[in-house]
Protein backbone atom coordinates (compact mmCIF):
# COMPACT_ATOMS: atom_id res chain seq x y z
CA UNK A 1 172.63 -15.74 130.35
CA UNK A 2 175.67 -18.21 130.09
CA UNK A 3 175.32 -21.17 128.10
CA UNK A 4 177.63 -23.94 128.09
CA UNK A 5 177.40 -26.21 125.01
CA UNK A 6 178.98 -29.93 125.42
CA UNK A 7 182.29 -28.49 126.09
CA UNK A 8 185.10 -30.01 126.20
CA UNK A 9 189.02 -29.55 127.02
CA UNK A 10 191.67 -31.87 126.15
CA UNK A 11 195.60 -31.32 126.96
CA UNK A 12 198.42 -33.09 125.70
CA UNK A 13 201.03 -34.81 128.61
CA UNK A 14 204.05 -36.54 128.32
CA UNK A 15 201.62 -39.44 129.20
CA UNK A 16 199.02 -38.46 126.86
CA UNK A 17 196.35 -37.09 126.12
CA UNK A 18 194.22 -36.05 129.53
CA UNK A 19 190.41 -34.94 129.32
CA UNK A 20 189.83 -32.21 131.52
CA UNK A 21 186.28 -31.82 130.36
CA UNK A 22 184.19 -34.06 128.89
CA UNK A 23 180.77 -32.79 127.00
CA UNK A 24 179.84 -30.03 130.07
CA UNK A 25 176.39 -28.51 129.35
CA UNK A 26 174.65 -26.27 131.88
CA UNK A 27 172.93 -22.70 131.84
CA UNK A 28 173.23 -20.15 134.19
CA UNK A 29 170.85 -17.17 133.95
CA UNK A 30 171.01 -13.86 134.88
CA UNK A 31 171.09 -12.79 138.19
CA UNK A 32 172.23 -16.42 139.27
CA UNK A 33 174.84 -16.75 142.05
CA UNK A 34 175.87 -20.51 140.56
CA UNK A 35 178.23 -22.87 142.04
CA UNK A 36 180.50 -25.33 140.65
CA UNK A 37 182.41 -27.67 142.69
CA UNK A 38 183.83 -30.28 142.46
CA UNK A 39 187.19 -32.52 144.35
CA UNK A 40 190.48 -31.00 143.29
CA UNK A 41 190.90 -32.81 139.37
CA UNK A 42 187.72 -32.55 138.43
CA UNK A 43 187.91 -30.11 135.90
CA UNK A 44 186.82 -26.32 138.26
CA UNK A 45 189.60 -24.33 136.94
CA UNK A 46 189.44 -25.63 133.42
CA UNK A 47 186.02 -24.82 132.88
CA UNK A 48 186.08 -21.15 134.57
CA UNK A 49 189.14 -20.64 132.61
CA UNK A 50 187.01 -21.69 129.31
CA UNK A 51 184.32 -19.65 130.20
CA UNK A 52 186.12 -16.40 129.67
CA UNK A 53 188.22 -18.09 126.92
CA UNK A 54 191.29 -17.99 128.57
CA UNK A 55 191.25 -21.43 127.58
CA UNK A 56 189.90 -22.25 124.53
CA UNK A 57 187.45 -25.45 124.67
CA UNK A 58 188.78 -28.47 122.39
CA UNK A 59 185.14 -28.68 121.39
CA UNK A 60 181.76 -27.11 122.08
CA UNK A 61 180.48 -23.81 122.60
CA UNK A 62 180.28 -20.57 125.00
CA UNK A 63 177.67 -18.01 124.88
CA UNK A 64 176.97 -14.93 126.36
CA UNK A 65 173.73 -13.86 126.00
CA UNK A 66 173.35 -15.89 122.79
CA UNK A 67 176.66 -14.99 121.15
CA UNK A 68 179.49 -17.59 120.77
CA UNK A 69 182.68 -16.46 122.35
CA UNK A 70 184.78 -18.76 120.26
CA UNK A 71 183.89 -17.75 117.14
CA UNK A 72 184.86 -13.71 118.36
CA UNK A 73 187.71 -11.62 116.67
CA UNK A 74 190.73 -10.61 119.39
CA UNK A 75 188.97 -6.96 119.55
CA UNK A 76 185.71 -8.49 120.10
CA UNK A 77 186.98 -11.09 122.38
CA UNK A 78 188.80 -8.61 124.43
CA UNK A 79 185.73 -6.01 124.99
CA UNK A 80 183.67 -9.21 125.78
CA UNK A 81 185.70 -9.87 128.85
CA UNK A 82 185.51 -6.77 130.23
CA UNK A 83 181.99 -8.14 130.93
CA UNK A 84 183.12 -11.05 132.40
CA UNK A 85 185.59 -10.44 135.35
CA UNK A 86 187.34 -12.70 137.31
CA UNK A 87 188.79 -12.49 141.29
CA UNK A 88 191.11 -15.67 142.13
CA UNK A 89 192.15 -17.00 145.43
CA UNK A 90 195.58 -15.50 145.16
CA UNK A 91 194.11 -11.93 145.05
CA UNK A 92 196.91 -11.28 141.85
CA UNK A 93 197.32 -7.65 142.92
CA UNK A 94 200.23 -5.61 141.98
CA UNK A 95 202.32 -4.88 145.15
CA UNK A 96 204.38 -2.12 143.24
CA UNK A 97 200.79 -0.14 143.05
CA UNK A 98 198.48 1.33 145.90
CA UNK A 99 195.05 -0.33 145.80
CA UNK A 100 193.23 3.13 144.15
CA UNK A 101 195.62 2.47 141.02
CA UNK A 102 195.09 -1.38 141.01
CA UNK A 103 191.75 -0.91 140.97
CA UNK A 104 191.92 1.69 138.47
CA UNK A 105 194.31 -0.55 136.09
CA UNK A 106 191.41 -2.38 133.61
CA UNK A 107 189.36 0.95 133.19
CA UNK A 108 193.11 2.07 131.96
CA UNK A 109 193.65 -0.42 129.69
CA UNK A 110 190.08 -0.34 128.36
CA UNK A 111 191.23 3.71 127.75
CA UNK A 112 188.79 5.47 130.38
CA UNK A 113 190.44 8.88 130.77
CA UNK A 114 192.18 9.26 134.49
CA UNK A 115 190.05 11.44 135.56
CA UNK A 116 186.86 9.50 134.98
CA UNK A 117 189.09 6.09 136.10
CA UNK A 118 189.57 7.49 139.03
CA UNK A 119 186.27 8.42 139.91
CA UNK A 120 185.10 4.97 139.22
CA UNK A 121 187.76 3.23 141.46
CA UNK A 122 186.67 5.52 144.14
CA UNK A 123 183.38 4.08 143.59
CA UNK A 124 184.46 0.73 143.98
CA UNK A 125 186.12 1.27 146.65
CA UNK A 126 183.58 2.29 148.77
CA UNK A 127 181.12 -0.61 147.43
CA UNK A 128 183.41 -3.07 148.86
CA UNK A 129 183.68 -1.34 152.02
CA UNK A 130 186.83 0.57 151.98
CA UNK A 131 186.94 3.79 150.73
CA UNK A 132 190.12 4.60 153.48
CA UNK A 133 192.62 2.46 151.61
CA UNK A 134 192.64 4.13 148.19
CA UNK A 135 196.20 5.22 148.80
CA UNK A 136 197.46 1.85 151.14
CA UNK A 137 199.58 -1.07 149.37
CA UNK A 138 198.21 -4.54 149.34
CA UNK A 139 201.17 -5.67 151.77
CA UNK A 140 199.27 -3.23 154.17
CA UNK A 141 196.22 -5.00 153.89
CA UNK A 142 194.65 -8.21 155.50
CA UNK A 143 193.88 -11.30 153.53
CA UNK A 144 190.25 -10.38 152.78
CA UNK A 145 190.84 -6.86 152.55
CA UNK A 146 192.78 -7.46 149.75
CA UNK A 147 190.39 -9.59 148.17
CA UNK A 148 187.67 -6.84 148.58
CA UNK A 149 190.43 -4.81 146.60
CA UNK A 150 190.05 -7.87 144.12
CA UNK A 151 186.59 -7.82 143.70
CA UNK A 152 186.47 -3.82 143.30
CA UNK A 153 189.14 -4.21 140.30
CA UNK A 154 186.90 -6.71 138.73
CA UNK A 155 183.98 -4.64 139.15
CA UNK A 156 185.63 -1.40 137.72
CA UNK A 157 184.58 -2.21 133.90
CA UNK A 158 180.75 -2.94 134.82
CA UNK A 159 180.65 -6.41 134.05
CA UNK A 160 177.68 -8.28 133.71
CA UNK A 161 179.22 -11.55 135.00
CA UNK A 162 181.72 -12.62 138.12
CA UNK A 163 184.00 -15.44 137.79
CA UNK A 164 184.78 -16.27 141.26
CA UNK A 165 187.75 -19.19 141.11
CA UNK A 166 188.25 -20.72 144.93
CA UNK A 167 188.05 -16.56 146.00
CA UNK A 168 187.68 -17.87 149.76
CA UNK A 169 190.23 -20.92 149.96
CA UNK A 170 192.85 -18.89 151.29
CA UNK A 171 190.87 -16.76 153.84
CA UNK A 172 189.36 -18.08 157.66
CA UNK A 173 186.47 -18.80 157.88
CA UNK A 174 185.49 -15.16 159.53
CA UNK A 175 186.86 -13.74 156.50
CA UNK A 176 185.10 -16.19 154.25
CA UNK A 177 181.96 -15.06 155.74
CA UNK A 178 182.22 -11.46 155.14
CA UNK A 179 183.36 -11.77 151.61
CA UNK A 180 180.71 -14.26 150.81
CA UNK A 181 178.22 -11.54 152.09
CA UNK A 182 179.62 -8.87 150.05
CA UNK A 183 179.53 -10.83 146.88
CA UNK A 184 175.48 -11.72 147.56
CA UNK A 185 174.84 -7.60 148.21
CA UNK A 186 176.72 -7.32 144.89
CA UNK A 187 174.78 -9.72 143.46
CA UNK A 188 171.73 -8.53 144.95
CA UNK A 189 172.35 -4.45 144.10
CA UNK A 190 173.85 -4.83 141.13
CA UNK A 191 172.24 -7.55 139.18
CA UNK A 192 175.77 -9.24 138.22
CA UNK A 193 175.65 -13.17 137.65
CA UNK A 194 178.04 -15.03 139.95
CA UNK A 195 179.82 -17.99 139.65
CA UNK A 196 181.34 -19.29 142.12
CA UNK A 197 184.48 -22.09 141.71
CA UNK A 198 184.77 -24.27 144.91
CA UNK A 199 185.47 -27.51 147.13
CA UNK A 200 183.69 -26.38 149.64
CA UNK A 201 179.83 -26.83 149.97
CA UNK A 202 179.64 -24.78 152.84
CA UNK A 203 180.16 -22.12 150.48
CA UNK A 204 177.56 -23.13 147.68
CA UNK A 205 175.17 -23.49 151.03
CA UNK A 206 175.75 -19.76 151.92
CA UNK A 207 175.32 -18.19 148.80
CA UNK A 208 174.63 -20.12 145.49
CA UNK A 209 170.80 -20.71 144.35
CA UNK A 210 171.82 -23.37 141.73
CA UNK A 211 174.71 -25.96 142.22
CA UNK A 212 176.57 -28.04 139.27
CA UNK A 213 179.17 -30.67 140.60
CA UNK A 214 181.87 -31.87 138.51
CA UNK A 215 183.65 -34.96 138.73
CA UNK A 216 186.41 -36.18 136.31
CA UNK A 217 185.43 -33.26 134.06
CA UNK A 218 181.95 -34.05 133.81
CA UNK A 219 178.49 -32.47 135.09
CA UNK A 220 177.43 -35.82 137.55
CA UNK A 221 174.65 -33.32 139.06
CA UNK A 222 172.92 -30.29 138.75
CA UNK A 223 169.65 -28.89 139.79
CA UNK A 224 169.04 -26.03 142.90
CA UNK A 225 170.48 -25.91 145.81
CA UNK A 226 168.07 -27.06 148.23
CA UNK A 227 167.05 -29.98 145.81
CA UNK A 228 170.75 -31.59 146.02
CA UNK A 229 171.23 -31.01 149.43
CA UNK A 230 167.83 -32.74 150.61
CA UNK A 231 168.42 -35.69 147.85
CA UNK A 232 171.91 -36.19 146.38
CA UNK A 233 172.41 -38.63 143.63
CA UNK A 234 175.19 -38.95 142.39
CA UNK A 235 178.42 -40.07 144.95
CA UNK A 236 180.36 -37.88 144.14
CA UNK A 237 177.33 -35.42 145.60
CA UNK A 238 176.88 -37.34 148.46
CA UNK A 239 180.38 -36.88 149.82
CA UNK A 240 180.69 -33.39 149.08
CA UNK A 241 177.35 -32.66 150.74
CA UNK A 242 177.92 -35.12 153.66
CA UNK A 243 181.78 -35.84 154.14
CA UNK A 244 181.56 -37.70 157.58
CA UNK A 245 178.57 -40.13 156.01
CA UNK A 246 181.84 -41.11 153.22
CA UNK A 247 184.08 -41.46 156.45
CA UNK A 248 181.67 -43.90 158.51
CA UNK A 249 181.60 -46.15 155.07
CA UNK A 250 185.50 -46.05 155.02
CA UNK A 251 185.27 -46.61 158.47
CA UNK A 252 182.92 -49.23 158.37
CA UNK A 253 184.63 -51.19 155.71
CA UNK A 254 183.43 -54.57 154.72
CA UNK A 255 181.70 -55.06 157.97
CA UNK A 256 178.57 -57.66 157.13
CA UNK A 257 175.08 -56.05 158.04
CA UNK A 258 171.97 -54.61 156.38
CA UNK A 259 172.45 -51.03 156.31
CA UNK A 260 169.71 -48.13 155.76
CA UNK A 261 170.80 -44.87 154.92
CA UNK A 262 167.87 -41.72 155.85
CA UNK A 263 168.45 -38.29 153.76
CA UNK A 264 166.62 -35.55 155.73
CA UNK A 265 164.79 -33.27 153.60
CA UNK A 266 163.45 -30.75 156.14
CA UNK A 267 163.32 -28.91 159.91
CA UNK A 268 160.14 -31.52 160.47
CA UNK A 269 161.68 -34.67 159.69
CA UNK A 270 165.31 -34.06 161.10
CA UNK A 271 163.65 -33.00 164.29
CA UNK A 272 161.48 -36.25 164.78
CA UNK A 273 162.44 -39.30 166.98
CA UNK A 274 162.14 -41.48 164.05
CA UNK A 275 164.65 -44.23 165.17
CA UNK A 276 163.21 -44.55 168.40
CA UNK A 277 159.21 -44.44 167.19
CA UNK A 278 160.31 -47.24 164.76
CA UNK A 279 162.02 -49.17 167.82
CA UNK A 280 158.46 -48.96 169.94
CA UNK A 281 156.07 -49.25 166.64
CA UNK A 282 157.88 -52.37 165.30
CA UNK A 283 160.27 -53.57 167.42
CA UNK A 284 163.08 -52.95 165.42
CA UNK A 285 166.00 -51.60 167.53
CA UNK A 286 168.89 -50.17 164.88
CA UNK A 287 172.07 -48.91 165.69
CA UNK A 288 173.19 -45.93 164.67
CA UNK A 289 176.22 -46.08 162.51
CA UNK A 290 176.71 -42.26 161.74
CA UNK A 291 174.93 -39.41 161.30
CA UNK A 292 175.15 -35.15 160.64
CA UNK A 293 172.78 -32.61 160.30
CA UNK A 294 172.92 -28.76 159.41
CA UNK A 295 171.01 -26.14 158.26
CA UNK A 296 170.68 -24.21 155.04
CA UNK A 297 168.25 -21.23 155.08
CA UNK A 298 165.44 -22.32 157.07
CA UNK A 299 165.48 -25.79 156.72
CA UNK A 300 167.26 -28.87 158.40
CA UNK A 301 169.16 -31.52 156.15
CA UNK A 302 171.41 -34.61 157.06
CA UNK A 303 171.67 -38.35 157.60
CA UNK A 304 171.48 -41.49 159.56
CA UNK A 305 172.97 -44.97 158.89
CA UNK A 306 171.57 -47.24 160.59
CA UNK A 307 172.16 -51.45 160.89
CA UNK A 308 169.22 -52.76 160.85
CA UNK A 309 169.34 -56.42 162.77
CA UNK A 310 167.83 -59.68 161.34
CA UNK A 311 167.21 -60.55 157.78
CA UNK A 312 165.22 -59.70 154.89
CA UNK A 313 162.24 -59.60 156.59
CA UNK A 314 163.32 -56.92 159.05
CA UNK A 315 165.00 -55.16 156.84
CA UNK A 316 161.26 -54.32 154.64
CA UNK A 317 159.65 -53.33 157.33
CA UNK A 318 161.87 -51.40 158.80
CA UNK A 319 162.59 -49.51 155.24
CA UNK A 320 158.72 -49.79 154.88
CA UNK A 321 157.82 -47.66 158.38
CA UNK A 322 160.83 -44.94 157.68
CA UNK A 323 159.29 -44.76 153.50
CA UNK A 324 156.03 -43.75 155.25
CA UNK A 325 157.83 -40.41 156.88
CA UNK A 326 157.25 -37.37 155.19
CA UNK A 327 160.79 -35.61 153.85
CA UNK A 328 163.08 -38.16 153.91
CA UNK A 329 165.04 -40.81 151.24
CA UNK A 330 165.33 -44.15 152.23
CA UNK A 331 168.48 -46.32 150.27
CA UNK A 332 168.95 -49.77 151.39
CA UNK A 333 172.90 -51.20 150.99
CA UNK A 334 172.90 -54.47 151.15
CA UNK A 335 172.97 -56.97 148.26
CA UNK A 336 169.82 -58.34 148.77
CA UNK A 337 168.36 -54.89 148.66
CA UNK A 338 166.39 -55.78 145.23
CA UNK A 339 164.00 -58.42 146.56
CA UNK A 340 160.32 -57.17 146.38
CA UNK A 341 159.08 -54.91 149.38
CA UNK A 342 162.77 -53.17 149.98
């Protein structure tokens, strides 16, 4: 288990002082395959970075199954992270060195003897899926094959725990696939935690259980998967989990009108003619400003603006009948959205 204490980073700039992180507290348990995203500048880097003490937190606390990483000697520090690896979205292999001896480089360092190195990397190697390229260079390999290279090296020492920092940014989306897959059978066979730095919900959707989004270096939302996808809170959720719903409001503007926003929570209630059924039951005929659905494991999630014509009065009913629909969220955006029945 990984448990983040109100931590916090500051740095010094020639314009001052800038928080990166501001009082993060979260817990990730064993076996978790966790996400953490967040815009670019919100703090992702910073906080995987403080995780493994590469970075050491202005304030607050790190523990590792109960045992504060800050207050470690060097020695004790440095076996410590041998438990918690770390693949980046740069791969950082040597070129100079075939893949077998990249992968073999921490058990070195750590002082394995070659022979028993060796044997390990060879493990690795075929865990990830290539047990043909022990003797090939990185500059020989694809994108993802080197980051399967990656991930072998960081699994060499038998960690416990897998720092993933934006491992997919630089691959397609084929590639991101595959290596996604390979880090959940890890996950799965192995029992290593995961956590998993990224923009990109798609990939918190694929693989994550549990989900913490950062936004000017603080937790805004946290909670499983499922949960923030079928009811996000915060804004800063609700643009990462539906972009285009942030572009139709930036489209939209100032534009006067009473709008209704519908969060799907499920296959049944995405796949119902709501809109219409509320056109014939009530007579209220919206327009649809935007919407976007998609799936994540076996249920449906998205949204639907809608105007809603008329006044106050239409506007309550109309929020009234869609309230009465099992799995959705109803919000109301208009300024008038606070008088009794909306």
């Amino acid at each position: 288990m990984i448990e983040l204490r109100n931590l916090s980073k500051s740095f010094i700039t020639a314009d001052g002082p800038v928080d990166a992180l501001r009082n993060v507290s979260l817990t990730i348990n064993s076996g978790d395959i966790y996400g953490i995203i967040g815009m670019s500048g919100a703090g992702k880097s910073t906080l995987v970075r403080c995780i493994n003490m590469l970075e050491r937190p202005t304030e607050g606390h790190v523990l590792l199954d109960g045992q504060d990483l800050g207050s470690m000697r060097k020695n004790e520090l440095r076996k410590t992270r041998r438990r918690v690896t770390m693949i980046f979205q740069g791969f950082n292999l040597l070129m100079q060195r075939n893949c077998l001896q990249n992968i073999m480089l921490p058990l070195k360092l750590a002082g394995v003897k070659p022979a028993e190195a060796k044997a390990r990397a060879l493990q690795m190697l075929d865990i990830v899926g290539l047990p043909d390229k022990a003797r090939a260079y990185p500059a020989q390999l694809s994108g993802g094959q080197q980051q399967r290279i990656a991930i072998a090296r960081a699994l060499a020492t038998n960690p416990d725990v897998l720092l993933c920092d934006e491992a997919t940014s630089a691959l397609d989306p084929k590639t991101t696939h595959a290596i996604l897959e390979l880090i959940r059978d890890i996950n799965r066979k192995l029992g290593i935690t995961v956590i998993v730095i990224t923009h990109q919900m798609s990939v918190v959707q694929e693989i994550c259980n549990r989900v913490a989004i950062l936004e000017h270096g603080a937790v805004v939302e946290e909670g499983e998967v499922a949960q923030v996808f079928a009811n996000p809170q915060a804004e800063a959720t609700k643009n990462l989990v539906y972009p285009e719903m942030a572009d139709a409001n930036v489209a939209l503007g100032d534009k006067n009108g009473q709008r209704v926003r519908i969060i799907f929570n499920g296959a049944i209630a995405a796949n119902e003619p709501l809109i219409a059924r509320m056109a014939l039951e009530t007579g209220i005929a919206a327009s649809i400003l935007g919407a976007s659905t998609r799936a994540v494991g076996d249920r449906a999630y998205g949204y639907i603006l809608l105007e809603i014509p008329g006044g106050p009065d239409e506007l309550a009913k109309a929020v009234k009948f869609l309230r009465q629909t099992p799995d959705v969220t109803v919000s109301v955006e208009v300024n008038y959205a606070e008088m009794k029945g909306v």
